[in-house]
N, C-alpha and C. Protein backbone atom coordinates (compact mmCIF):
# COMPACT_ATOMS: atom_id res chain seq x y z
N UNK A 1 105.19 -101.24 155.76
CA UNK A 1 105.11 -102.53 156.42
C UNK A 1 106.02 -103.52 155.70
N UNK A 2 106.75 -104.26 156.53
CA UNK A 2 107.63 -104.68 155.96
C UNK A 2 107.05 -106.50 155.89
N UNK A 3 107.09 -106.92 154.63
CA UNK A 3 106.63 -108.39 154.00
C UNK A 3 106.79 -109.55 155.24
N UNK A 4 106.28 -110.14 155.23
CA UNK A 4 106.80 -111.60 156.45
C UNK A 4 105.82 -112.75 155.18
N UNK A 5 106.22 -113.62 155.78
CA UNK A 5 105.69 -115.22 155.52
C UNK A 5 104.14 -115.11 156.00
N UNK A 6 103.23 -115.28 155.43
CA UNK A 6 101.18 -115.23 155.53
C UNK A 6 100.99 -113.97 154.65
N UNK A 7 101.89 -113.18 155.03
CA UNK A 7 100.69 -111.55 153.99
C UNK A 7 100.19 -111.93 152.88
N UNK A 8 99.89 -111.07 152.44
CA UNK A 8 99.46 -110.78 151.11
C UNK A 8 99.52 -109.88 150.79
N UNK A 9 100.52 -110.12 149.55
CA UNK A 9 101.15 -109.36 148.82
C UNK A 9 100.90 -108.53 147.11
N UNK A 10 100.56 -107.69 146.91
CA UNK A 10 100.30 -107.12 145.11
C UNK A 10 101.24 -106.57 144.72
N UNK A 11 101.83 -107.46 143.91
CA UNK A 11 103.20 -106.82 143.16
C UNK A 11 102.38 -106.66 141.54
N UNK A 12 103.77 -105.87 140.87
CA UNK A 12 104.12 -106.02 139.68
C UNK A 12 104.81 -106.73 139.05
N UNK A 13 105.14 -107.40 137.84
CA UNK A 13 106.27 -108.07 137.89
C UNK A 13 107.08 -108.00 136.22
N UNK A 14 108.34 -108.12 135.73
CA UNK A 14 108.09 -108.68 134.55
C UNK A 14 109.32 -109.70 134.72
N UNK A 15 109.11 -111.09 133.75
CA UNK A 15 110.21 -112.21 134.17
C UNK A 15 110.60 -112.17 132.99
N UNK A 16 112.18 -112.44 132.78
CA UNK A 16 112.86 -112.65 131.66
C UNK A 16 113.84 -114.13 131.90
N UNK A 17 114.42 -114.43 130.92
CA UNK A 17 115.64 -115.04 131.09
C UNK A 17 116.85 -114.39 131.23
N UNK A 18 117.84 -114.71 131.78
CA UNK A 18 119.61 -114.20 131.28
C UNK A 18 119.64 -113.24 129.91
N UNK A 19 119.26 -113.81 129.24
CA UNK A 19 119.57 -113.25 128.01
C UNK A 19 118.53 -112.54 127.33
N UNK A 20 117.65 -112.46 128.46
CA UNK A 20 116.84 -110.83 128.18
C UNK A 20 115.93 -111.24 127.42
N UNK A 21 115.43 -112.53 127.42
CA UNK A 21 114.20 -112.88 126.59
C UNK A 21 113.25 -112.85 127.55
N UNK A 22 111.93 -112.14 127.37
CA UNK A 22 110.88 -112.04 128.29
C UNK A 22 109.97 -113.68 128.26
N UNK A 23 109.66 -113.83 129.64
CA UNK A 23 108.86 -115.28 129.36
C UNK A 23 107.32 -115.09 130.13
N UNK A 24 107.17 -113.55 130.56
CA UNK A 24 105.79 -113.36 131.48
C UNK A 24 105.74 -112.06 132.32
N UNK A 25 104.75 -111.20 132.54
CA UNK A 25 104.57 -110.15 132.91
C UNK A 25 103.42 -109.63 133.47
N UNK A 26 103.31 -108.98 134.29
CA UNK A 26 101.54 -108.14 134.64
C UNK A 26 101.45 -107.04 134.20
N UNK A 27 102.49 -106.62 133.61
CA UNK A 27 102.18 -105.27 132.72
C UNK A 27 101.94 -105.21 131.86
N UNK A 28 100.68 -104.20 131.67
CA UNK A 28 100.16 -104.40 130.39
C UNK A 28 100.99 -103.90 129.12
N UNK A 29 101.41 -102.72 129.68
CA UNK A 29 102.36 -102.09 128.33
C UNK A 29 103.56 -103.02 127.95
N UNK A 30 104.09 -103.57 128.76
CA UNK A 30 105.33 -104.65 128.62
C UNK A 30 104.79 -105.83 127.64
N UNK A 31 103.81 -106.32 128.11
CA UNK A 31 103.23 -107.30 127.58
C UNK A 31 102.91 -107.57 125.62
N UNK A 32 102.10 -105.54 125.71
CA UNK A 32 101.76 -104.96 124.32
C UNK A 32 103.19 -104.76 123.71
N UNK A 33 104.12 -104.42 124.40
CA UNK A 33 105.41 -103.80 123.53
C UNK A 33 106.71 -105.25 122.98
N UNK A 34 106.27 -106.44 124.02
CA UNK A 34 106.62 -107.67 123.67
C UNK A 34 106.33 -108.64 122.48
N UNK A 35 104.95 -108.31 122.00
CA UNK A 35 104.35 -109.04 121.48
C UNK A 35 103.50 -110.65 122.39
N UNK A 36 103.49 -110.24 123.45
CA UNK A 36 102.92 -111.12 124.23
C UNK A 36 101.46 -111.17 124.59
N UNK A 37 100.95 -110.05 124.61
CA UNK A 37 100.03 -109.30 124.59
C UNK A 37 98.53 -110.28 123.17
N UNK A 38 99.31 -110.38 122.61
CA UNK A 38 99.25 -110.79 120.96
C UNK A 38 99.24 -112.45 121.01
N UNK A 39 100.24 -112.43 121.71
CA UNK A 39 100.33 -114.49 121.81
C UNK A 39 98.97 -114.86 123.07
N UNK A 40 98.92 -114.25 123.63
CA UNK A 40 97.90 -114.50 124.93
C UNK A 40 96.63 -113.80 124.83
N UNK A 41 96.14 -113.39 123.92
CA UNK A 41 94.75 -112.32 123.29
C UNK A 41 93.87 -112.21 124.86
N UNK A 42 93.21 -113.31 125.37
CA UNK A 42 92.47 -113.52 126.49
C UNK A 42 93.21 -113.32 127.99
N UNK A 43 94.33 -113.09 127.90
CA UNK A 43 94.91 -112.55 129.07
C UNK A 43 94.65 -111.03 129.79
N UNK A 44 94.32 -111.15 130.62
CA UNK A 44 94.59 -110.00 131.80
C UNK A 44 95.63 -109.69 132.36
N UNK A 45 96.56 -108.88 131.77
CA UNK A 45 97.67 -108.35 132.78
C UNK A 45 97.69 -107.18 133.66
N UNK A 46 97.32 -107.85 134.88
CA UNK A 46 97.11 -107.04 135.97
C UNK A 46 98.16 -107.45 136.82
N UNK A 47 98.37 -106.73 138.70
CA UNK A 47 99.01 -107.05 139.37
C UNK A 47 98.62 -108.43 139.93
N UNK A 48 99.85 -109.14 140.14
CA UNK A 48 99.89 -110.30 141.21
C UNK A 48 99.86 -110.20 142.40
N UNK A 49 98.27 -110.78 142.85
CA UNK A 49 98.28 -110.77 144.22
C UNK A 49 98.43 -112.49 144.96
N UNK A 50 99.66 -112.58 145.99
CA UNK A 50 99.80 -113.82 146.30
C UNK A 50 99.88 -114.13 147.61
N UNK A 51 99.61 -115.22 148.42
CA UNK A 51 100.18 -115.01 149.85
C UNK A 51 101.50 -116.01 150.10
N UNK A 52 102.31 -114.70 150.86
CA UNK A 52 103.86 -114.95 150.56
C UNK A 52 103.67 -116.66 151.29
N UNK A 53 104.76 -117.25 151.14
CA UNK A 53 104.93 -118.52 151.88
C UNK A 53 104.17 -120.14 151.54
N UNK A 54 102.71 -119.27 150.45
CA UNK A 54 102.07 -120.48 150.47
C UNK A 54 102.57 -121.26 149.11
N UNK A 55 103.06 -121.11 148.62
CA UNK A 55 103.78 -121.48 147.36
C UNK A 55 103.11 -121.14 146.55
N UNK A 56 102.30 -120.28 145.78
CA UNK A 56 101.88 -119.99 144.78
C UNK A 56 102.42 -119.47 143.47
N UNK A 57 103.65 -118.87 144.28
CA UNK A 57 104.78 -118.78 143.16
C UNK A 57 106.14 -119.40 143.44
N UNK A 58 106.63 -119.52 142.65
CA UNK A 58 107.85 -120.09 142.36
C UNK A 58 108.86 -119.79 143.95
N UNK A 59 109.41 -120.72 144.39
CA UNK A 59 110.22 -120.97 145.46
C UNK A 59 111.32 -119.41 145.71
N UNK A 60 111.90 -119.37 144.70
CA UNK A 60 113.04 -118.27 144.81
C UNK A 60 112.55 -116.83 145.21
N UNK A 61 110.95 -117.11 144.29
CA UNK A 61 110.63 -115.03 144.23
C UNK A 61 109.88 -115.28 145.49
N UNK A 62 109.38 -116.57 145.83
CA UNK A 62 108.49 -116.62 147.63
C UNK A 62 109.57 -115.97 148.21
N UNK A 63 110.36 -116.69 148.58
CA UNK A 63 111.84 -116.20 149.37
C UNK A 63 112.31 -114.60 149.39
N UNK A 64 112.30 -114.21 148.28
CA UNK A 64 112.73 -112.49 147.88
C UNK A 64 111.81 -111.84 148.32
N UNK A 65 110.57 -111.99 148.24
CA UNK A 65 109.53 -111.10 148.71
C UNK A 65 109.40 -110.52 150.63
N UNK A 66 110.00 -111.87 151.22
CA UNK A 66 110.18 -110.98 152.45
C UNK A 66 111.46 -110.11 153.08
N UNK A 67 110.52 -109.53 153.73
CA UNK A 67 111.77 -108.39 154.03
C UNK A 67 111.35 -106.98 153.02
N UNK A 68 110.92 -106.73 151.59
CA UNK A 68 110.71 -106.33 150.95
C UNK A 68 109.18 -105.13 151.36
N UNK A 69 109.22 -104.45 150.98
CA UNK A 69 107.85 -103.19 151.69
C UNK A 69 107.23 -102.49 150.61
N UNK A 70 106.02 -101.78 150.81
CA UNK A 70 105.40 -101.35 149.42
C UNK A 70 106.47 -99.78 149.10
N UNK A 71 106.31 -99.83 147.44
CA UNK A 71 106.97 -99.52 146.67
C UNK A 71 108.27 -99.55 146.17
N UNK A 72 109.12 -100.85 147.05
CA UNK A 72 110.19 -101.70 146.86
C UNK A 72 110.13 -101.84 145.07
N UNK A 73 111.36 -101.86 144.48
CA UNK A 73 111.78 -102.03 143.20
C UNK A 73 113.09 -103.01 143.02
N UNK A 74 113.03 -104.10 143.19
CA UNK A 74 114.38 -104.41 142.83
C UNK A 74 113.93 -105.47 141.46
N UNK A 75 115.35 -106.54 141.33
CA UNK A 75 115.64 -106.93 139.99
C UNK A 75 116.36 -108.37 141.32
N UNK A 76 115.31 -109.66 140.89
CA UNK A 76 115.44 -110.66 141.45
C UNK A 76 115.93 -111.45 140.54
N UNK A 77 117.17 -112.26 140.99
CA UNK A 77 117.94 -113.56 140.25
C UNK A 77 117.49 -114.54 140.72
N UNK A 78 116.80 -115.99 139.81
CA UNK A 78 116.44 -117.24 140.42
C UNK A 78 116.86 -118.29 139.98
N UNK A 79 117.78 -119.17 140.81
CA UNK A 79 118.52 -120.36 139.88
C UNK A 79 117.68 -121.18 139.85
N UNK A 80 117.80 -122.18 138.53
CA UNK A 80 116.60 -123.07 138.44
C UNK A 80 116.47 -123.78 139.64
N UNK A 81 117.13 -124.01 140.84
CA UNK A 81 116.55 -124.59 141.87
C UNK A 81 115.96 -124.50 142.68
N UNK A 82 115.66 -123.16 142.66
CA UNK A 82 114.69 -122.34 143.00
C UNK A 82 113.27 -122.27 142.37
N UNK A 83 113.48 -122.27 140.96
CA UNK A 83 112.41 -122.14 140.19
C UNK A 83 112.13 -123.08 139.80
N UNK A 84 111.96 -123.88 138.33
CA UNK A 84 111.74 -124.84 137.41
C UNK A 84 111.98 -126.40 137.52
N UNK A 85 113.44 -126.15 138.82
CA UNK A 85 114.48 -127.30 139.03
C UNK A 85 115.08 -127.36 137.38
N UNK A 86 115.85 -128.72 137.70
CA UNK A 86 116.74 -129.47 135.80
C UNK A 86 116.11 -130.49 135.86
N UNK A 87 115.82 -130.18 134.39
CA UNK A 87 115.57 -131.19 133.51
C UNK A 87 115.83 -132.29 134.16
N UNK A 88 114.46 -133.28 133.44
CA UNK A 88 115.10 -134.50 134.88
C UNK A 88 114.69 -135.46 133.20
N UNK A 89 115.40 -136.50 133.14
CA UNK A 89 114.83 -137.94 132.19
C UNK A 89 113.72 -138.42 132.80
N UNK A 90 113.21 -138.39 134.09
CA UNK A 90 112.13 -139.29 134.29
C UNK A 90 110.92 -138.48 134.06
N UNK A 91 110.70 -137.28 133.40
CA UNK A 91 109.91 -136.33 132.76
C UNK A 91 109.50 -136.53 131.71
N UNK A 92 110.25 -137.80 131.05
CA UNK A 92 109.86 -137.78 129.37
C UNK A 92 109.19 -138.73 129.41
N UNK A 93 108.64 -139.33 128.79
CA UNK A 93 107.11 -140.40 128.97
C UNK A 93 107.49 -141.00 127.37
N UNK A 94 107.39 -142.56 127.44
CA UNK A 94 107.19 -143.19 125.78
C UNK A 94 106.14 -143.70 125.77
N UNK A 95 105.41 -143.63 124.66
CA UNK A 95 104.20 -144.26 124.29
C UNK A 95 104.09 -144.59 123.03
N UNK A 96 103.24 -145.89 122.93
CA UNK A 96 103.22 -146.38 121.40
C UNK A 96 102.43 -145.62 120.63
N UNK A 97 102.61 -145.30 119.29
CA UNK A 97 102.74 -144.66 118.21
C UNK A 97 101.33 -144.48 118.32
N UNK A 98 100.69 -145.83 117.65
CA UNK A 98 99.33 -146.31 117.41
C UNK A 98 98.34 -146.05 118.30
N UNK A 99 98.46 -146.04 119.87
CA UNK A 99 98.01 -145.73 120.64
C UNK A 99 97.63 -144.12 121.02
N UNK A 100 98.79 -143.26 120.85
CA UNK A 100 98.79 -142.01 121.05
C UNK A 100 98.11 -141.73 119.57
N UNK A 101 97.95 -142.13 118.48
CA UNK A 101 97.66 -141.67 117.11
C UNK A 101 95.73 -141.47 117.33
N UNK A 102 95.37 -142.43 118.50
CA UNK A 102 94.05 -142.69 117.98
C UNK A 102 93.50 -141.70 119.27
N UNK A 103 94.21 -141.73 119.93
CA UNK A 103 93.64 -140.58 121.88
C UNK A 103 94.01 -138.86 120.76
N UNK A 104 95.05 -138.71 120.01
CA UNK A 104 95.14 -137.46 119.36
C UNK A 104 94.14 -137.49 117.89
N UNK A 105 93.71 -138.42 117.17
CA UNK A 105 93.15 -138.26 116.03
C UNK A 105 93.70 -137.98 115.25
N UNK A 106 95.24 -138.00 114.91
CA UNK A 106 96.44 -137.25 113.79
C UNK A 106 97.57 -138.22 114.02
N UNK A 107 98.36 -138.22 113.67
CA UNK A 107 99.51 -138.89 113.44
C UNK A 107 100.61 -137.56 114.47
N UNK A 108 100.95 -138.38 115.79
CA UNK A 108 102.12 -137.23 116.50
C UNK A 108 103.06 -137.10 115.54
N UNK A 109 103.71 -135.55 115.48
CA UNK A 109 104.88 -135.42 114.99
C UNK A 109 105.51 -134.22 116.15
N UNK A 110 107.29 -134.57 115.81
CA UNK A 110 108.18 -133.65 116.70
C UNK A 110 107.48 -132.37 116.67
N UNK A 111 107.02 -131.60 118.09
CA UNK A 111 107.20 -130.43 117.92
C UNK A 111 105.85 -130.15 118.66
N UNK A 112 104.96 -131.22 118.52
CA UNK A 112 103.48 -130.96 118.73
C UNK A 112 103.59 -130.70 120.44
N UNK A 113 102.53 -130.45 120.69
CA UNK A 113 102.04 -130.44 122.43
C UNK A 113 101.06 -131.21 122.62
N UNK A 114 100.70 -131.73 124.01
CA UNK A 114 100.06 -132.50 123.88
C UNK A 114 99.57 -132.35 125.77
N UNK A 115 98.22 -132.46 126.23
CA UNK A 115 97.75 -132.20 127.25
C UNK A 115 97.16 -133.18 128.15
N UNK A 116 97.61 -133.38 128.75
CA UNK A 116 97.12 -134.77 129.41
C UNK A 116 95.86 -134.22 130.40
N UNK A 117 95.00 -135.43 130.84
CA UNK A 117 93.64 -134.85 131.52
C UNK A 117 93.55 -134.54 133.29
N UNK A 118 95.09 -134.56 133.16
CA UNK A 118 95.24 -133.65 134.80
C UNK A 118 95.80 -132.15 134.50
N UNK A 119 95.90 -131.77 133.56
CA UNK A 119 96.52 -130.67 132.50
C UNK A 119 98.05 -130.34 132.38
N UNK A 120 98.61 -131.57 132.84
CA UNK A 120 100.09 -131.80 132.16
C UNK A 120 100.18 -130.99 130.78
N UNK A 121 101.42 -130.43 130.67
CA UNK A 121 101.73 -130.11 129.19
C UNK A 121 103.09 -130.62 128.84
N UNK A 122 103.29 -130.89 127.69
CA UNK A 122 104.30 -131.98 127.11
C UNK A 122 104.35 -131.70 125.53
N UNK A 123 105.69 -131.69 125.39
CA UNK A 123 105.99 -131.73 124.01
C UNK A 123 106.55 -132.78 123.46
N UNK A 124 106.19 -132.73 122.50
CA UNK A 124 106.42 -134.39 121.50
C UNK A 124 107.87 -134.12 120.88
N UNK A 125 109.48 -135.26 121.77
CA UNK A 125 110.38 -134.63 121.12
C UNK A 125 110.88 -135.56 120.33
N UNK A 126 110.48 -137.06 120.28
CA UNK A 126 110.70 -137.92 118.84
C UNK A 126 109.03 -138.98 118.51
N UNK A 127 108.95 -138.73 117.32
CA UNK A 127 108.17 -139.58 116.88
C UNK A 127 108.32 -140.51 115.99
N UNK A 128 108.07 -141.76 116.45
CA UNK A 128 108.40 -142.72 114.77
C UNK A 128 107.21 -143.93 114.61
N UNK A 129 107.29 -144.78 113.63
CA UNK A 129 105.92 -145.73 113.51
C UNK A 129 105.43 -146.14 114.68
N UNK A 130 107.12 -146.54 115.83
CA UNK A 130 106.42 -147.94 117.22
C UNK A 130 106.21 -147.01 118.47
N UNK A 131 107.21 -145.65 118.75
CA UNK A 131 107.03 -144.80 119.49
C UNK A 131 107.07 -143.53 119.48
N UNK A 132 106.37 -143.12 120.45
CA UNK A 132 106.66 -141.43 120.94
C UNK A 132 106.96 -140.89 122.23
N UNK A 133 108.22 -139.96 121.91
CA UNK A 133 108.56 -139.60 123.43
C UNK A 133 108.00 -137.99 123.72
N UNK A 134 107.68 -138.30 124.92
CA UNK A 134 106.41 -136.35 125.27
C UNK A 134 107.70 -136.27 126.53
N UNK A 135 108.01 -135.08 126.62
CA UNK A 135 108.72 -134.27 127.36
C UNK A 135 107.92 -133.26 127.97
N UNK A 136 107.61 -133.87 129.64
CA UNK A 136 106.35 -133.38 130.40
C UNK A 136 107.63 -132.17 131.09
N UNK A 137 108.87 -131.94 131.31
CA UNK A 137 109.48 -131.20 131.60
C UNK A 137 109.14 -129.28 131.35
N UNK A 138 108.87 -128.97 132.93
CA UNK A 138 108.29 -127.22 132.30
C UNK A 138 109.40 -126.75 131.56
N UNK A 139 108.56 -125.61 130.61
CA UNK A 139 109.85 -125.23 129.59
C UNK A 139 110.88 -124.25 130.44
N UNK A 140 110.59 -123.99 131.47
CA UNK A 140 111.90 -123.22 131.93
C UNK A 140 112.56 -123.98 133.11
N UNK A 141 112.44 -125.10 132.76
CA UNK A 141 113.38 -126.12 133.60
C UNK A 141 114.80 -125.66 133.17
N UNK A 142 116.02 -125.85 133.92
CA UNK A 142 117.47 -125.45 134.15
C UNK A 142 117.29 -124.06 133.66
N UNK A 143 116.67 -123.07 133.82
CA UNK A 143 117.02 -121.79 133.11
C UNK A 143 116.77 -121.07 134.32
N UNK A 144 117.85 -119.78 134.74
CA UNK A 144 118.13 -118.57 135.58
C UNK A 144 116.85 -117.92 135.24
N UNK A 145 116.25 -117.36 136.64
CA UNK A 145 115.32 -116.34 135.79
C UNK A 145 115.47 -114.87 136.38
N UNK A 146 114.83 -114.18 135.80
CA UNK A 146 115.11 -113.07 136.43
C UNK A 146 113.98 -112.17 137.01
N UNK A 147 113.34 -111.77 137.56
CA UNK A 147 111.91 -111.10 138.00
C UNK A 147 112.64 -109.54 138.33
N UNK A 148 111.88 -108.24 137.54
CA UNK A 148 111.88 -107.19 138.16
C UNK A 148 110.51 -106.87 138.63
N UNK A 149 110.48 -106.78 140.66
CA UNK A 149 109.51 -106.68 140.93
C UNK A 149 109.25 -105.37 141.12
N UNK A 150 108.03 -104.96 141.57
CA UNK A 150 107.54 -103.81 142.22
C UNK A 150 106.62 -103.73 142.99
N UNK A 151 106.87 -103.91 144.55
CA UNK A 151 105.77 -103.55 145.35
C UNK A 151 104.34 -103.43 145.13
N UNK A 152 102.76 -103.22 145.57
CA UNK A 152 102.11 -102.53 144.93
C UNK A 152 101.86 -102.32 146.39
N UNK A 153 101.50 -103.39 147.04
CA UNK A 153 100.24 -103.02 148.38
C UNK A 153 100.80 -104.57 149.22
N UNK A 154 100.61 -104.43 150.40
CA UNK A 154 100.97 -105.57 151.27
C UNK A 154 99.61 -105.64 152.73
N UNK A 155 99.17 -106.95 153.06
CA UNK A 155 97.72 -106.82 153.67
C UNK A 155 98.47 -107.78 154.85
């Protein structure tokens, strides 16, 4: 059966960058042989089941998946405009020092993360006495990605 826009779809997947750095996977052995496995202890890597079209995943691999049939194998390219989009400046957020010091209980420094209560994630990329700038930008904003999928089952 060949994929359309509503199914539902169970793939496999593993995503890398260009340069062959892995950033996510449903395989478990991939995952164990990455050391990812290790960074994510409470993870389940199982297959992804999604329904094509509704956006649940990323714009580019929605798109690739139709047309595609069970036990399909290919090796998907996604430009960040597809995926992540670029880096945008209106992503970075300033806030006073003193203010963010007392909502965190620590003194921000470069490097930290920081979670806002809609579950934004943001990294802290300057800190000094009067401000701090959080870079709410996802980390694979402007970056190519690459997905090798694999079919599993299509409904």
């Amino acid at each position: 059966m060949t994929i359309a826009t509503g199914d539902s779809v169970s793939l496999e997947y593993v995503g890398r960058l260009t340069d062959g750095t892995l950033f996510d996977t449903s395989r478990p052995d991939v995952a164990e042989e990455s050391g990812l496995a290790e960074q994510q202890p409470d993870r389940e890597y199982e297959p992804l089941t999604v329904e094509v079209g509704s956006g649940a995943v990323i714009e580019g691999l929605d798109e690739a998946l139709v047309g595609m049939e069970v036990g399909d194998e290919e090796t998907i390219e996604i430009p960040p405009e597809k995926a992540y989009g670029q880096p945008s400046e209106d992503m970075i957020q300033e806030h006073d020092t003193e203010e963010l010091r007392q909502v965190l209980g620590d003194d921000p420094e470069a490097g930290m993360y920081v979670q806002t209560q809609q579950g934004g994630l943001g990294e802290i990329v300057h800190a000094d006495d009067d401000v701090v700038r959080i870079d709410f930008n996802h980390e694979l904003a402007g970056k190519t990605l690459e997905f090798e999928v694999e079919i599993i089952d299509v409904n």
